[in-house]
N, C-alpha and C. Protein backbone atom coordinates (compact mmCIF):
# COMPACT_ATOMS: atom_id res chain seq x y z
N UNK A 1 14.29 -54.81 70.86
CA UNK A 1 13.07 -55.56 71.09
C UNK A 1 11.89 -54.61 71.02
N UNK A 2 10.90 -55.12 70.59
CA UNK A 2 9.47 -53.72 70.09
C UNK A 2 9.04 -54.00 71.33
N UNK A 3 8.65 -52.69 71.70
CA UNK A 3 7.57 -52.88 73.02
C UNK A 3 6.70 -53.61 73.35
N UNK A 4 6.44 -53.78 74.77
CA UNK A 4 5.07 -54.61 74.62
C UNK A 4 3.74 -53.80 74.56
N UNK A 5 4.00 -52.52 75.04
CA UNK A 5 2.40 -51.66 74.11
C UNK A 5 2.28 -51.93 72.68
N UNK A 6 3.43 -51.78 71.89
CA UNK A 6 2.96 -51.92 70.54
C UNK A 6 2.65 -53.70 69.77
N UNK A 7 3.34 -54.17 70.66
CA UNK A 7 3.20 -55.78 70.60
C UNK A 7 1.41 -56.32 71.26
N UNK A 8 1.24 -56.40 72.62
CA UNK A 8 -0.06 -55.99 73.16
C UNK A 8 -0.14 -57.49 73.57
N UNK A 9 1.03 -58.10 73.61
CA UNK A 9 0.44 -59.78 73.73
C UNK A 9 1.89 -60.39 74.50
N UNK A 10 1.80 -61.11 75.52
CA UNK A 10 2.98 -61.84 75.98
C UNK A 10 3.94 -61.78 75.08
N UNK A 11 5.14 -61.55 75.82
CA UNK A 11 6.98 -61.46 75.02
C UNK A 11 7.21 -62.72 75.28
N UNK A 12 8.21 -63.99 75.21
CA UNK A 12 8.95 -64.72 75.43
C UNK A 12 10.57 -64.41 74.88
N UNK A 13 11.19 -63.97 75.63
CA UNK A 13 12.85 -63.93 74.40
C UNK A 13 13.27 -64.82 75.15
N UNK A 14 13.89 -65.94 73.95
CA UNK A 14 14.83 -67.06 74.85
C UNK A 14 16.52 -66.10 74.59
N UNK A 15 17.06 -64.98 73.85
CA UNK A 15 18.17 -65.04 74.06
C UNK A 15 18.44 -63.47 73.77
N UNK A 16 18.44 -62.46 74.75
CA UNK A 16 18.19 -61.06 74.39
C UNK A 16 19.49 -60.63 73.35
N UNK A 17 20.53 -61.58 73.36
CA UNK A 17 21.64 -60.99 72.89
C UNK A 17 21.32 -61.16 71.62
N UNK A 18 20.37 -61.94 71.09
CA UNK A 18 19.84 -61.64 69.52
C UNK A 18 19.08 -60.66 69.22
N UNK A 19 18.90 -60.00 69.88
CA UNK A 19 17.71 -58.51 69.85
C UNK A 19 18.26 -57.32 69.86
N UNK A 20 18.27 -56.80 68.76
CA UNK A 20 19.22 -55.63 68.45
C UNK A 20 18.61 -54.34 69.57
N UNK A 21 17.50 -54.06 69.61
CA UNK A 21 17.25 -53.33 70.76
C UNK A 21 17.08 -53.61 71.63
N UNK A 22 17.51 -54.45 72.41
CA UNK A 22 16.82 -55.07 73.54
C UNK A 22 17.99 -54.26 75.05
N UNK A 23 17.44 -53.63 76.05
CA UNK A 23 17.96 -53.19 76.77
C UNK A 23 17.75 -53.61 78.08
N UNK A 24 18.87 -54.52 78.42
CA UNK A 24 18.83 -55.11 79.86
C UNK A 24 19.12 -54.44 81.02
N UNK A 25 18.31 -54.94 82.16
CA UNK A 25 18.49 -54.35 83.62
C UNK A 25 20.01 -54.66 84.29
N UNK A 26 20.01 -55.75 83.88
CA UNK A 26 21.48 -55.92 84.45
C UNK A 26 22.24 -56.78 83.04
N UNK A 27 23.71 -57.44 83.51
CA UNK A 27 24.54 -57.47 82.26
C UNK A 27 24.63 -59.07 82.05
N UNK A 28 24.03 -59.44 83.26
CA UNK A 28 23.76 -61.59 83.36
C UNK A 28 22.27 -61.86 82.73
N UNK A 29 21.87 -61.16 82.70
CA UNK A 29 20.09 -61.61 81.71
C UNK A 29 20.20 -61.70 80.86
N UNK A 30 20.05 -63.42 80.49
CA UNK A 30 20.13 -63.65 79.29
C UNK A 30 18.86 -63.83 78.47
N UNK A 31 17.47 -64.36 79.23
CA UNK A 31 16.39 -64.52 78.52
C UNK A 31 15.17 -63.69 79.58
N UNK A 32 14.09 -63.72 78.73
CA UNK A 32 13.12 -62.66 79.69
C UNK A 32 11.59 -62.96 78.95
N UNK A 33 11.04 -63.08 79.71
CA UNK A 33 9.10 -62.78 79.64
C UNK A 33 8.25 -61.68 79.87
N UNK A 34 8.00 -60.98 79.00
CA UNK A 34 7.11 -59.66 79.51
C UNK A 34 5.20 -60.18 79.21
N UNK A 35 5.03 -60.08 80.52
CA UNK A 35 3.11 -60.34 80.00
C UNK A 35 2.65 -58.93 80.47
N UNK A 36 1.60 -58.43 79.56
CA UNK A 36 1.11 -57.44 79.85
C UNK A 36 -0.09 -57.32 80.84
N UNK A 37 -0.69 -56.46 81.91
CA UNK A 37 -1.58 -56.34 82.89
C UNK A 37 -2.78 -55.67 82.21
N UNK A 38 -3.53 -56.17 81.92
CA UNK A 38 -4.89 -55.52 81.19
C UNK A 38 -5.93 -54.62 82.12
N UNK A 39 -6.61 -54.11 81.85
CA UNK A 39 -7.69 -53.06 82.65
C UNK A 39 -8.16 -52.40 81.64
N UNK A 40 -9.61 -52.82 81.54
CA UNK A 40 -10.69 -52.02 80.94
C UNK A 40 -9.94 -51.57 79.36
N UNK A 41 -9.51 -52.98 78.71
CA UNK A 41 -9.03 -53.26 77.49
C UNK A 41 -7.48 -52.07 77.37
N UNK A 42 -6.86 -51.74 78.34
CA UNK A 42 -5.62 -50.88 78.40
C UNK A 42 -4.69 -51.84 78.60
N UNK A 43 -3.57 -51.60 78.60
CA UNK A 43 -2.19 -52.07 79.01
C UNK A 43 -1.95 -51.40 80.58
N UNK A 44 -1.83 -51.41 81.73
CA UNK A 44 -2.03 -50.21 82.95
C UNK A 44 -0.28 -51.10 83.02
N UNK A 45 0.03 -52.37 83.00
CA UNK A 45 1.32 -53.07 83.40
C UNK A 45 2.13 -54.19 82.90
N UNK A 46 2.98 -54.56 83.49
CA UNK A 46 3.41 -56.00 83.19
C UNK A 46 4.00 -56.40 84.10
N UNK A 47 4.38 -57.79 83.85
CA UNK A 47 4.96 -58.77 84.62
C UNK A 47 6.72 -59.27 83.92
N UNK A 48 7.40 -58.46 84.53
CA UNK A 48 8.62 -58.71 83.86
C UNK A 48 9.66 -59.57 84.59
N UNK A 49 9.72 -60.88 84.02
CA UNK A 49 10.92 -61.43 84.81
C UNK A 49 12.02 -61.92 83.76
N UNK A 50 13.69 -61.54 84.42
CA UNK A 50 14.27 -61.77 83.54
C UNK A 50 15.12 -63.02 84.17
N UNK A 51 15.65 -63.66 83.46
CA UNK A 51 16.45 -65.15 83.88
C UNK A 51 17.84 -64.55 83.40
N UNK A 52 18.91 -65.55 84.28
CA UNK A 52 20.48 -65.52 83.41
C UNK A 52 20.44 -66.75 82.92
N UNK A 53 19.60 -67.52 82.53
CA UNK A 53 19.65 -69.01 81.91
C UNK A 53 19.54 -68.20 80.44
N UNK A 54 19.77 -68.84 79.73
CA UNK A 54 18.80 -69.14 78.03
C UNK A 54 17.65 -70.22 77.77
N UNK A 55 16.79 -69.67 77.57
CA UNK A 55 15.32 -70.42 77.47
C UNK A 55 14.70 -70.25 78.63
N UNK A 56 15.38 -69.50 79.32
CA UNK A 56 14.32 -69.95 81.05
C UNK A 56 13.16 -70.27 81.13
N UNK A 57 12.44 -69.53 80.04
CA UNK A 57 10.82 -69.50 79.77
C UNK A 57 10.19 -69.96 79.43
N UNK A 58 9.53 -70.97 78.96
CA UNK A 58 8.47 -71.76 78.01
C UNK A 58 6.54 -71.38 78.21
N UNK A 59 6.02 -72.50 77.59
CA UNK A 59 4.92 -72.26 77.66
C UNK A 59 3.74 -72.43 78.46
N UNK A 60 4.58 -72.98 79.83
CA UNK A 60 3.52 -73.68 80.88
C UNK A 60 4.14 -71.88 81.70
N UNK A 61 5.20 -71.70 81.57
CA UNK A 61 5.54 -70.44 82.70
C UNK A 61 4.58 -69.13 81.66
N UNK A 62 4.01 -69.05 80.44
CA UNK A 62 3.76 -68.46 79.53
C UNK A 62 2.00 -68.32 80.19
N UNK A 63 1.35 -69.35 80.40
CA UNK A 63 0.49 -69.89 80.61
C UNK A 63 -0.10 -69.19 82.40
N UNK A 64 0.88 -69.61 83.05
CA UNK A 64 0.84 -69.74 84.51
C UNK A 64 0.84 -67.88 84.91
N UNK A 65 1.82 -67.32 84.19
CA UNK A 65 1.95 -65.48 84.35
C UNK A 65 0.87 -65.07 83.53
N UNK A 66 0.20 -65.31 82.67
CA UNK A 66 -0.60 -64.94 81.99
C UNK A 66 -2.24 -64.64 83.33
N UNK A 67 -2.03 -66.50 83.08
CA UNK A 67 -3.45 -66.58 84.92
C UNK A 67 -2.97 -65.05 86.01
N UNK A 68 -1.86 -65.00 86.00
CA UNK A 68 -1.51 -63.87 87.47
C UNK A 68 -1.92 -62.54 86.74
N UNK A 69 -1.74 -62.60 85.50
CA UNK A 69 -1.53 -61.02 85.15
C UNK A 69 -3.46 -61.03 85.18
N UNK A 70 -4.25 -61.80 84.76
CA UNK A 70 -5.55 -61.76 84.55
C UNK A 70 -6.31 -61.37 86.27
N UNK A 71 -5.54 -62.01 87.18
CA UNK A 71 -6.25 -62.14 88.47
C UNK A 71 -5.86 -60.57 89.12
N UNK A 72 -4.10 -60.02 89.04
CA UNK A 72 -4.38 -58.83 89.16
C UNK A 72 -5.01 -57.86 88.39
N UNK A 73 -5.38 -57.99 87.02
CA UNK A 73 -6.38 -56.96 86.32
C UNK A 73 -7.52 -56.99 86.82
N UNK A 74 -7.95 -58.10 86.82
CA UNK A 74 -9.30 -58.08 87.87
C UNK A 74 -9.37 -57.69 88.72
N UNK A 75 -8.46 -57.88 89.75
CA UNK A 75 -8.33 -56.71 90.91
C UNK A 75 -8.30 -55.70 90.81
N UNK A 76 -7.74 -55.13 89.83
CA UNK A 76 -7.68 -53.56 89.75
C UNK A 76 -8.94 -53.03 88.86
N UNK A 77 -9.87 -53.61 88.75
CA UNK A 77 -11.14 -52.94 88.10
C UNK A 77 -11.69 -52.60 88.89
N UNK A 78 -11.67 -53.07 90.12
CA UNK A 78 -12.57 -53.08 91.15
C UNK A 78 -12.18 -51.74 92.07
């Protein structure tokens, strides 16, 4: 799976076992969302959650982590 620095924009994988690089935390994660934490146009983090479902993720949970990752960047400018 390409990074998300070099990507720079929300991940969605509905099924990591199709992702030839993809390197899991544990051996039951089957799907995962990476949103990135912005600051002063940088990458400083992300928001990584991984599911043992397939699909866990869609576009309202896409939507909803996106709002969190924006409210802690804002926090951290300050």
């Amino acid at each position: 799976m390409e990074g998300l620095s070099q990507k720079k924009n929300t991940i969605i994988v509905d099924d990591v076992t199709k992702e030839d690089n993809y390197l899991a935390c544990s051996f039951e994660t089957k799907s995962e969302i990476v949103v990135p934490i912005w600051v002063h146009g940088e990458i400083i983090g992300e928001i990584d959650i991984d599911s043992d479902d397939l699909r866990a993720f869609d576009e309202e949970d896409k939507r909803f982590l996106e709002k969190v990752a924006e409210i802690i960047g804002r926090k951290l400018k300050k």
